[in-house]
PDB file of N, CA and C in Angstrom:
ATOM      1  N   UNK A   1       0.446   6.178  -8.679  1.00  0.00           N
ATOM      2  CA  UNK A   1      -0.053   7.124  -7.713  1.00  0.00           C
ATOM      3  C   UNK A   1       0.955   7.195  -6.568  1.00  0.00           C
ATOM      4  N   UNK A   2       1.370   8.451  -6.235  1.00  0.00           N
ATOM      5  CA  UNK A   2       1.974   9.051  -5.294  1.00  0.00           C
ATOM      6  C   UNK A   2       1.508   9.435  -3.929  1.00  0.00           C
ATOM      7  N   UNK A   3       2.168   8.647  -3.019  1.00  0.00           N
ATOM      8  CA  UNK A   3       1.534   9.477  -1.659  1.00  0.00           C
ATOM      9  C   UNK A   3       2.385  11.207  -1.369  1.00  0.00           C
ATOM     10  N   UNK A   4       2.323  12.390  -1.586  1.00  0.00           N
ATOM     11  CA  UNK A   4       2.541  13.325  -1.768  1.00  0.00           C
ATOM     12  C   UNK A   4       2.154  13.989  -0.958  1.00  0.00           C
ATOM     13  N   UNK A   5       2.432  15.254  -0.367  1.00  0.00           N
ATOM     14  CA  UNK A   5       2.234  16.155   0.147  1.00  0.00           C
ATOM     15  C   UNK A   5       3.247  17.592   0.151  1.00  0.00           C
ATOM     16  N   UNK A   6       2.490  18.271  -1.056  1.00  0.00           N
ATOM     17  CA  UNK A   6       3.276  19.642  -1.673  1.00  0.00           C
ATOM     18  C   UNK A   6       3.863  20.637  -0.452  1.00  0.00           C
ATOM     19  N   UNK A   7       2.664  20.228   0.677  1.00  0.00           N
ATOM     20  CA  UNK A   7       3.692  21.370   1.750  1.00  0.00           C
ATOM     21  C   UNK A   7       4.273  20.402   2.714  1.00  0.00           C
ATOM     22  N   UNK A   8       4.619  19.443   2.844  1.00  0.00           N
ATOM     23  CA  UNK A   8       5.284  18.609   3.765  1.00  0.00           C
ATOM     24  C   UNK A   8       6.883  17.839   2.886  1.00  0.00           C
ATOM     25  N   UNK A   9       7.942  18.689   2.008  1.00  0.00           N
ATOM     26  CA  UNK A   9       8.842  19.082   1.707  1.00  0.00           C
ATOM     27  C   UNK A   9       9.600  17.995   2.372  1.00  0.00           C
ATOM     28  N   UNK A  10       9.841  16.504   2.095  1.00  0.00           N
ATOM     29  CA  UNK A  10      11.355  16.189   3.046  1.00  0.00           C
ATOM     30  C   UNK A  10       9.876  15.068   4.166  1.00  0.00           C
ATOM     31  N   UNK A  11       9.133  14.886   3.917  1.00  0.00           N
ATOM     32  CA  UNK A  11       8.301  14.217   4.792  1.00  0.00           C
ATOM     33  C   UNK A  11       8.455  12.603   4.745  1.00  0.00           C
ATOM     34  N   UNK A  12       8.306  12.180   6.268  1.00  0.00           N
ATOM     35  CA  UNK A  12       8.604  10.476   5.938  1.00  0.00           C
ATOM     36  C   UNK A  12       7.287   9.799   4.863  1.00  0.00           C
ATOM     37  N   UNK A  13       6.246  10.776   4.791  1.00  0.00           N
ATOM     38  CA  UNK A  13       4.926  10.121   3.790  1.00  0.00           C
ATOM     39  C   UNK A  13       5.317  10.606   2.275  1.00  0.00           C
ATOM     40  N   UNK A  14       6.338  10.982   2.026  1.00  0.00           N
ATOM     41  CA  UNK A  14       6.535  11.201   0.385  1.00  0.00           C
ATOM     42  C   UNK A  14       7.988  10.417   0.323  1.00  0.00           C
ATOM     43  N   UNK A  15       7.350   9.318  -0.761  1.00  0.00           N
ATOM     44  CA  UNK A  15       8.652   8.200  -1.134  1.00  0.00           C
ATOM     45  C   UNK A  15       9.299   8.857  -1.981  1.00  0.00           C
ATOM     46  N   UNK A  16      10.879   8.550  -1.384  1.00  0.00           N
ATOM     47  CA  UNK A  16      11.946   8.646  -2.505  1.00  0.00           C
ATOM     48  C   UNK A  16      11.982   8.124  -3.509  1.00  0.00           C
ATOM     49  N   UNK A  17      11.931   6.853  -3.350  1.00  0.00           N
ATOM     50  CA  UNK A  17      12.076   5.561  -4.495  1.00  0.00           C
ATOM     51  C   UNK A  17      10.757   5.099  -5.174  1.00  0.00           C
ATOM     52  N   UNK A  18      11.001   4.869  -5.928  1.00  0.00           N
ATOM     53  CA  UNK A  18       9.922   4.536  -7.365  1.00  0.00           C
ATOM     54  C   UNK A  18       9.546   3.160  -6.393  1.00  0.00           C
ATOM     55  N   UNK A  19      10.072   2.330  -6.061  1.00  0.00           N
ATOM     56  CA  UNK A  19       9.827   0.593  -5.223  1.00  0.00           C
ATOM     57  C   UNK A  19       9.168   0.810  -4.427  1.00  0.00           C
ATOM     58  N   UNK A  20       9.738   1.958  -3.062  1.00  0.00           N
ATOM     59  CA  UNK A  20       8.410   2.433  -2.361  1.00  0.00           C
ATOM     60  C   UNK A  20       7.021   3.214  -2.348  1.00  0.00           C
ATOM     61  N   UNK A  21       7.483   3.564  -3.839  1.00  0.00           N
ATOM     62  CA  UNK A  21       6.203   4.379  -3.809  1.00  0.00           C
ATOM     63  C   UNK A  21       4.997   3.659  -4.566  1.00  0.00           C
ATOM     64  N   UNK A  22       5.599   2.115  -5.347  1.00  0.00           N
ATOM     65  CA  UNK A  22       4.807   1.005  -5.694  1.00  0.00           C
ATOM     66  C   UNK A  22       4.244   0.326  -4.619  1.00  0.00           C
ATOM     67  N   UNK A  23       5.114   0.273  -4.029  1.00  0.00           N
ATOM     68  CA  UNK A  23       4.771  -0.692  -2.363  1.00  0.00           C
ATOM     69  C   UNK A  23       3.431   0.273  -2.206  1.00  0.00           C
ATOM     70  N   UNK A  24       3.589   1.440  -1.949  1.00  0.00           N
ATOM     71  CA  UNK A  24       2.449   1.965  -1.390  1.00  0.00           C
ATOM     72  C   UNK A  24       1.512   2.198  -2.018  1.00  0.00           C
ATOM     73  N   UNK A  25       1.470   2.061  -2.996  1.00  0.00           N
ATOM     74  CA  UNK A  25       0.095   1.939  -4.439  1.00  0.00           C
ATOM     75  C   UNK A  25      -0.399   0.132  -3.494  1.00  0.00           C
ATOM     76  N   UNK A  26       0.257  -0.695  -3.576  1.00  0.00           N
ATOM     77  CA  UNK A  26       0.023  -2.008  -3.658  1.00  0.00           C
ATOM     78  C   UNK A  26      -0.635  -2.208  -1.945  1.00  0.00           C
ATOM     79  N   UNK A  27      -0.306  -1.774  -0.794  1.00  0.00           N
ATOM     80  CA  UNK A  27      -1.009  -1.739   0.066  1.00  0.00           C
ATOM     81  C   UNK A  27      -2.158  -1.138   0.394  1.00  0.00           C
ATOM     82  N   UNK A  28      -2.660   0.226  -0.533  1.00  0.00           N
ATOM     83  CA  UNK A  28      -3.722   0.349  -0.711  1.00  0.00           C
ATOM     84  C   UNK A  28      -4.452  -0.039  -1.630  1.00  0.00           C
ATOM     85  N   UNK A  29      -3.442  -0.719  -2.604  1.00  0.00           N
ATOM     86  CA  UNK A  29      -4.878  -1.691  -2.974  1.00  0.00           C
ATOM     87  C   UNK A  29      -4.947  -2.976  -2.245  1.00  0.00           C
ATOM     88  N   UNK A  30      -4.551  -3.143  -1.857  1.00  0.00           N
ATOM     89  CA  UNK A  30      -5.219  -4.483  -0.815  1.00  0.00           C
ATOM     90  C   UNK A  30      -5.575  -4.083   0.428  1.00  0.00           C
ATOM     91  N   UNK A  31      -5.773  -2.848   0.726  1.00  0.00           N
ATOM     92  CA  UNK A  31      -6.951  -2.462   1.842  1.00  0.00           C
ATOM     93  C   UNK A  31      -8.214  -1.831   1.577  1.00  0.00           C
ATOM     94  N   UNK A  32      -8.279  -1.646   0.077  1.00  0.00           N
ATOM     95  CA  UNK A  32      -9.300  -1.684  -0.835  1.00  0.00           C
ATOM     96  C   UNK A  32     -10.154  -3.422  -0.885  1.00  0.00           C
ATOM     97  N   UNK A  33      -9.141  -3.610  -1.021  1.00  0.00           N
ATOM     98  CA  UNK A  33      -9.957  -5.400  -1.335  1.00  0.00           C
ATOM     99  C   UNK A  33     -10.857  -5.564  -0.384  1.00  0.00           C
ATOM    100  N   UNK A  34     -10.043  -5.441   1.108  1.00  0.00           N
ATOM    101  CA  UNK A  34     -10.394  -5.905   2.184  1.00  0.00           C
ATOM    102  C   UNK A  34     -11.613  -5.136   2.579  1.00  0.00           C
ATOM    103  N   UNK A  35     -11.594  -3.583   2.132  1.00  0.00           N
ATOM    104  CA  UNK A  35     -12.780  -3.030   1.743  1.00  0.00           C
ATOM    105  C   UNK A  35     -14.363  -3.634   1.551  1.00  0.00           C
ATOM    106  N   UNK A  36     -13.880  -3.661   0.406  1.00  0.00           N
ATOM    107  CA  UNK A  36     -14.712  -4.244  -0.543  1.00  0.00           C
ATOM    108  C   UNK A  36     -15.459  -5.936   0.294  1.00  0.00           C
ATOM    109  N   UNK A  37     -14.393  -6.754   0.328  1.00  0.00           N
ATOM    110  CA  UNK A  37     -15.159  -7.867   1.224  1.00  0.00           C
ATOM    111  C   UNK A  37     -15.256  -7.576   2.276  1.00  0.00           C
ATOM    112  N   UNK A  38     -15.062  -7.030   2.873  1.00  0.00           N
ATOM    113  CA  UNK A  38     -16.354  -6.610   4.394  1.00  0.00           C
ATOM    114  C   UNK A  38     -17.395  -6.581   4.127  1.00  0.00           C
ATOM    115  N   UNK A  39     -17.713  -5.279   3.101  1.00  0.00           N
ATOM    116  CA  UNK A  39     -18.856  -5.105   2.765  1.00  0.00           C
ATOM    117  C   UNK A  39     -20.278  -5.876   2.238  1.00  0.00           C
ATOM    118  N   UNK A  40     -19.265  -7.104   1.901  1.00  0.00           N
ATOM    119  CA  UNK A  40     -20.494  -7.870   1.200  1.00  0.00           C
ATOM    120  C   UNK A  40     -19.779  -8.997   0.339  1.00  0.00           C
ATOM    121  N   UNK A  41     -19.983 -10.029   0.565  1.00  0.00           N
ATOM    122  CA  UNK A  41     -19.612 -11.143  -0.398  1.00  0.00           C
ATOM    123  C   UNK A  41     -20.708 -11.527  -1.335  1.00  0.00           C
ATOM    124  N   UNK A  42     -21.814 -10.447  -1.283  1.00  0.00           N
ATOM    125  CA  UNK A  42     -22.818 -10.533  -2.956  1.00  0.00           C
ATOM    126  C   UNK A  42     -22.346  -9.852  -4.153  1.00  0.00           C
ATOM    127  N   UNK A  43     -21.734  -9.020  -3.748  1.00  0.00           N
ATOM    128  CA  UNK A  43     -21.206  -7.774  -5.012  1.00  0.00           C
ATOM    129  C   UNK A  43     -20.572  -8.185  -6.083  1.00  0.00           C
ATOM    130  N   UNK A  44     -20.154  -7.743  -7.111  1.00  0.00           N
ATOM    131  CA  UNK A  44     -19.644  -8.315  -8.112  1.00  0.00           C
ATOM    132  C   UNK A  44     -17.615  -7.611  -7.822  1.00  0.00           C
ATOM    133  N   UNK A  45     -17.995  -6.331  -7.115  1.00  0.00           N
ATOM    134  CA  UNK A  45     -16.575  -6.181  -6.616  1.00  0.00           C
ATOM    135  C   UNK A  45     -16.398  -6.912  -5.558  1.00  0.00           C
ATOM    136  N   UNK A  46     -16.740  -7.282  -4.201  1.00  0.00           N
ATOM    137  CA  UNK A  46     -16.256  -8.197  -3.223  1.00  0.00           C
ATOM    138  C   UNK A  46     -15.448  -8.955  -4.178  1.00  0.00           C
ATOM    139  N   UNK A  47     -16.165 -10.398  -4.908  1.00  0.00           N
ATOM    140  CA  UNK A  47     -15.825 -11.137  -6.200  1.00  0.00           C
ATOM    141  C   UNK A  47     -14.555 -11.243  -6.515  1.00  0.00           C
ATOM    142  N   UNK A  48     -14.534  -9.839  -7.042  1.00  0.00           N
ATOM    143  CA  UNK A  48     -13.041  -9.168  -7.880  1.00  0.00           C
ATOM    144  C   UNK A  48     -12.181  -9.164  -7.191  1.00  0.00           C
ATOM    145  N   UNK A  49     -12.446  -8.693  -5.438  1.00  0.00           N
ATOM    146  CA  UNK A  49     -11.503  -8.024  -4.645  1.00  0.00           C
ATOM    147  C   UNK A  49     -10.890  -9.281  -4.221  1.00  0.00           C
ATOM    148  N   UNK A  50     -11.739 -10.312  -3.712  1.00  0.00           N
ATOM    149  CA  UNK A  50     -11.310 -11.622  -3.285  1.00  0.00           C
ATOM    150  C   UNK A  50     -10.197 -12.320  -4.149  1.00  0.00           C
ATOM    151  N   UNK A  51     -10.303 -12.506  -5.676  1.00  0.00           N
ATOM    152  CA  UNK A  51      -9.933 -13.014  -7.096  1.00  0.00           C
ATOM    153  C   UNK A  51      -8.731 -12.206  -6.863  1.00  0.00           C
ATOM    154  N   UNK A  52      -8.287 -10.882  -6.716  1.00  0.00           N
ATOM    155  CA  UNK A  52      -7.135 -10.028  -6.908  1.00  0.00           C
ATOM    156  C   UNK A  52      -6.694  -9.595  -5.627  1.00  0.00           C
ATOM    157  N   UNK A  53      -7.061 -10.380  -4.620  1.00  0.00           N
ATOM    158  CA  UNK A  53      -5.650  -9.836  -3.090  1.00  0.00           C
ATOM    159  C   UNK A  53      -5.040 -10.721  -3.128  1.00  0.00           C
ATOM    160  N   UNK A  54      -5.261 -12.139  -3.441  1.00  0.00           N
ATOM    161  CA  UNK A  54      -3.858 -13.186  -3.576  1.00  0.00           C
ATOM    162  C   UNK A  54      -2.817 -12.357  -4.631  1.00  0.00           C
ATOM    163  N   UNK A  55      -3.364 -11.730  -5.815  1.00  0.00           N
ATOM    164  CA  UNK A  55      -2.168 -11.427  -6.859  1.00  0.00           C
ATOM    165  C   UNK A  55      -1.609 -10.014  -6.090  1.00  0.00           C
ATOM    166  N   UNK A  56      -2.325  -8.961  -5.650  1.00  0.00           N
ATOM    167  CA  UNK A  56      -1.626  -7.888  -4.851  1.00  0.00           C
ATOM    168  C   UNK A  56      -0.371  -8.768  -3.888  1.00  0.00           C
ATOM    169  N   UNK A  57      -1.129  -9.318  -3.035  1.00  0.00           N
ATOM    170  CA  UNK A  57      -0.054  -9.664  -1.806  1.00  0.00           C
ATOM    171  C   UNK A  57       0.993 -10.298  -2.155  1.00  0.00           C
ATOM    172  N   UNK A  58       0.616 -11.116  -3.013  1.00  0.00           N
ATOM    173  CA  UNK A  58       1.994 -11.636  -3.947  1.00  0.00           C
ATOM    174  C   UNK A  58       2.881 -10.402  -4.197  1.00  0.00           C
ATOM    175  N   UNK A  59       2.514  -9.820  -4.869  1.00  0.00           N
ATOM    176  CA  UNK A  59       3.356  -8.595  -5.593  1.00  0.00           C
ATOM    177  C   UNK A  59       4.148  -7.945  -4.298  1.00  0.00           C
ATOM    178  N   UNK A  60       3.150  -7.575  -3.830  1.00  0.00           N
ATOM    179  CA  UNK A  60       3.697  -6.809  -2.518  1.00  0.00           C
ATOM    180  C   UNK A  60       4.791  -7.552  -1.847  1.00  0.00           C
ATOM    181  N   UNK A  61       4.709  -8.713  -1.660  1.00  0.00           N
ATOM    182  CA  UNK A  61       6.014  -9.225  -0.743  1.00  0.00           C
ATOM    183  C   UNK A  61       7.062  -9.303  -1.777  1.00  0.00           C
ATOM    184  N   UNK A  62       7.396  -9.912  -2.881  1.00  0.00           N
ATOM    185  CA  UNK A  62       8.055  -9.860  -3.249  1.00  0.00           C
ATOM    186  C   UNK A  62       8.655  -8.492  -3.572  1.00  0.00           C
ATOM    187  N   UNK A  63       8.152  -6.948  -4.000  1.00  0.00           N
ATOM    188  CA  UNK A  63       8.429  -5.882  -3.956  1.00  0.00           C
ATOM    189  C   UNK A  63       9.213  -6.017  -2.722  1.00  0.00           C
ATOM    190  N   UNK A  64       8.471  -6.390  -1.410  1.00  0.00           N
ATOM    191  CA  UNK A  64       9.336  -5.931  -0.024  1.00  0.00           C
ATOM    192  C   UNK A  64      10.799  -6.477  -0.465  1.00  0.00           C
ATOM    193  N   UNK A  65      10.721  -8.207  -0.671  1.00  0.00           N
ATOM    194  CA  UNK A  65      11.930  -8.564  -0.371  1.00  0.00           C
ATOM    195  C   UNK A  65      13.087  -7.905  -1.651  1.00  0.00           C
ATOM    196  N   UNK A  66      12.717  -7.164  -2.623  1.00  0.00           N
ATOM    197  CA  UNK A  66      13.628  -6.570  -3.688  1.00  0.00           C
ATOM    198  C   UNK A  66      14.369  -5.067  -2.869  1.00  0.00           C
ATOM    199  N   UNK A  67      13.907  -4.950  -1.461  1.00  0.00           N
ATOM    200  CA  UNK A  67      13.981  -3.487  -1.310  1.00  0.00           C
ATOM    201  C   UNK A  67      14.961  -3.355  -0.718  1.00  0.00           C
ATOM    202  N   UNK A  68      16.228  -2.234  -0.822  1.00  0.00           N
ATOM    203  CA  UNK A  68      17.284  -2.264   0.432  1.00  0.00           C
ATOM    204  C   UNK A  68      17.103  -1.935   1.563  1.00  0.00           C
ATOM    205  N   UNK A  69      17.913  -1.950   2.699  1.00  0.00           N
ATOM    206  CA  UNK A  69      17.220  -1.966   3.841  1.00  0.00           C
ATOM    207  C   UNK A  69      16.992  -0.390   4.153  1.00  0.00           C
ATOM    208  N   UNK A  70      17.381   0.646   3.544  1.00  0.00           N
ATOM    209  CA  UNK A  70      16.881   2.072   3.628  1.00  0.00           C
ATOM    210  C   UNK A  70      15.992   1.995   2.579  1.00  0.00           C
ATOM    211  N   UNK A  71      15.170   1.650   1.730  1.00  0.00           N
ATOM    212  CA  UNK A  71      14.327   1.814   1.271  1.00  0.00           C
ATOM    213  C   UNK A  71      12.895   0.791   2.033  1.00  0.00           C
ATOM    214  N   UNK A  72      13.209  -0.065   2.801  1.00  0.00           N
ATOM    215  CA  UNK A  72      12.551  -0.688   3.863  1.00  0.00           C
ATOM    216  C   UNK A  72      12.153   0.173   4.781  1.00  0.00           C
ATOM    217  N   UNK A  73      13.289   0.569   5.378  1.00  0.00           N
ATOM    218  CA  UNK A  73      13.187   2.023   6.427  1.00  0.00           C
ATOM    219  C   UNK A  73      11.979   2.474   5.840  1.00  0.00           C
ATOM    220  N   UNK A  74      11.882   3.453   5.045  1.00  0.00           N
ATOM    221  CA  UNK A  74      11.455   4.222   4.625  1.00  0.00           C
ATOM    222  C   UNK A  74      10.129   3.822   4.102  1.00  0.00           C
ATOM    223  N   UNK A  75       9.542   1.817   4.048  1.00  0.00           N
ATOM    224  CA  UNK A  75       8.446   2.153   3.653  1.00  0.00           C
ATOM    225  C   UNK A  75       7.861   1.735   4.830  1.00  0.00           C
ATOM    226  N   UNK A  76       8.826   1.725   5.905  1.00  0.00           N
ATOM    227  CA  UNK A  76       8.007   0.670   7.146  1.00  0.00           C
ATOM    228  C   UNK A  76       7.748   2.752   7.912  1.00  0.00           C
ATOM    229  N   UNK A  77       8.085   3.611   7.338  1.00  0.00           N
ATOM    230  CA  UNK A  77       7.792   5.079   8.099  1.00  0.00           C
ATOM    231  C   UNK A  77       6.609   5.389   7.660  1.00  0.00           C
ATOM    232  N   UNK A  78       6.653   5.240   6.058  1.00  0.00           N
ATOM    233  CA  UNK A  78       5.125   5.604   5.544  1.00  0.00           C
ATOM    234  C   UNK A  78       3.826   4.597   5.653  1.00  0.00           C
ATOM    235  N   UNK A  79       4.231   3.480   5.699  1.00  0.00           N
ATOM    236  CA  UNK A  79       2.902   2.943   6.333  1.00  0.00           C
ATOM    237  C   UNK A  79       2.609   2.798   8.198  1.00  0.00           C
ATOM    238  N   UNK A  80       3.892   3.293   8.509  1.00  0.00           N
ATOM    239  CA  UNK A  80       3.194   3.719  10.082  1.00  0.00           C
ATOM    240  C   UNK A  80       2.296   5.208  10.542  1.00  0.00           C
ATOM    241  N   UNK A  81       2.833   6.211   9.054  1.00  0.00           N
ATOM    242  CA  UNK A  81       1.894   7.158   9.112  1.00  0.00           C
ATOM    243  C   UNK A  81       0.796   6.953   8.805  1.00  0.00           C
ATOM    244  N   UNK A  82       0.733   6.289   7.668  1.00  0.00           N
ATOM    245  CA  UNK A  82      -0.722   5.556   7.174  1.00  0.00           C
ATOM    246  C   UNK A  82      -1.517   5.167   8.009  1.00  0.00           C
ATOM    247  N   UNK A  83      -0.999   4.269   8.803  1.00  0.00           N
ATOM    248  CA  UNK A  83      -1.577   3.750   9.505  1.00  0.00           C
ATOM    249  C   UNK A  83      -2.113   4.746  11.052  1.00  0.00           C
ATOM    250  N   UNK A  84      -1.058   5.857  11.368  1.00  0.00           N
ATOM    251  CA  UNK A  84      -1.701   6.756  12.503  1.00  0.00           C
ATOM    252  C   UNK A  84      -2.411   7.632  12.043  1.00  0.00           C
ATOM    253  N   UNK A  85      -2.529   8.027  10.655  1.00  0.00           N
ATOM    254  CA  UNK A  85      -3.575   8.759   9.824  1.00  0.00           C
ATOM    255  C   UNK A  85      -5.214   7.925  10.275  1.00  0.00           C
ATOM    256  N   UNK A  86      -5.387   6.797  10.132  1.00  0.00           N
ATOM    257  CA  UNK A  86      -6.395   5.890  10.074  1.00  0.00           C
ATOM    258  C   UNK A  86      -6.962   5.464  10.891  1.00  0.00           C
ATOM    259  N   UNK A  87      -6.451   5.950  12.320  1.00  0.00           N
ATOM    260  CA  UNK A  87      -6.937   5.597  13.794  1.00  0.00           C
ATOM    261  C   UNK A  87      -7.620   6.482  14.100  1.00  0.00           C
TER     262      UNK A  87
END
């Protein structure tokens, strides 16, 4: 999954690179997790979510540290939009 936007052509929220555009699959799923356990540590997803953010965050850092430093750039732009999207 692609963060995309068909009329925003050249935008810092559409990744160049296949690495960043994993990175950004992988941070929303671990703000899914975190989701999920807020909500409730009865659920059978809380459970799941808890069981699978150690293996996301794993992934995720190591993705970071594989990245060059313009492809860093570039994912530290799209999760600051992300993140001013969300405020």
């Amino acid at each position: 999954m692609f963060i995309t936007r068909s009329s925003d052509s050249g935008s810092a929220t559409k990744p160049s690179s296949a690495r960043v555009a994993r990175a950004l699959e992988i941070h929303r799923s671990v703000a899914a997790c975190n989701a999920h356990i807020a909500r409730g540590s009865d659920s059978t997803h809380a459970l799941t979510a808890a069981l699978m953010l150690p293996c996301y965050k794993t992934e995720f850092r190591n993705l970071v540290l594989a990245l060059t430093s313009d492809e860093e750039r570039e994912l530290r732009y799209a999760l600051d939009a992300l993140c001013d999207c969300a405020a």
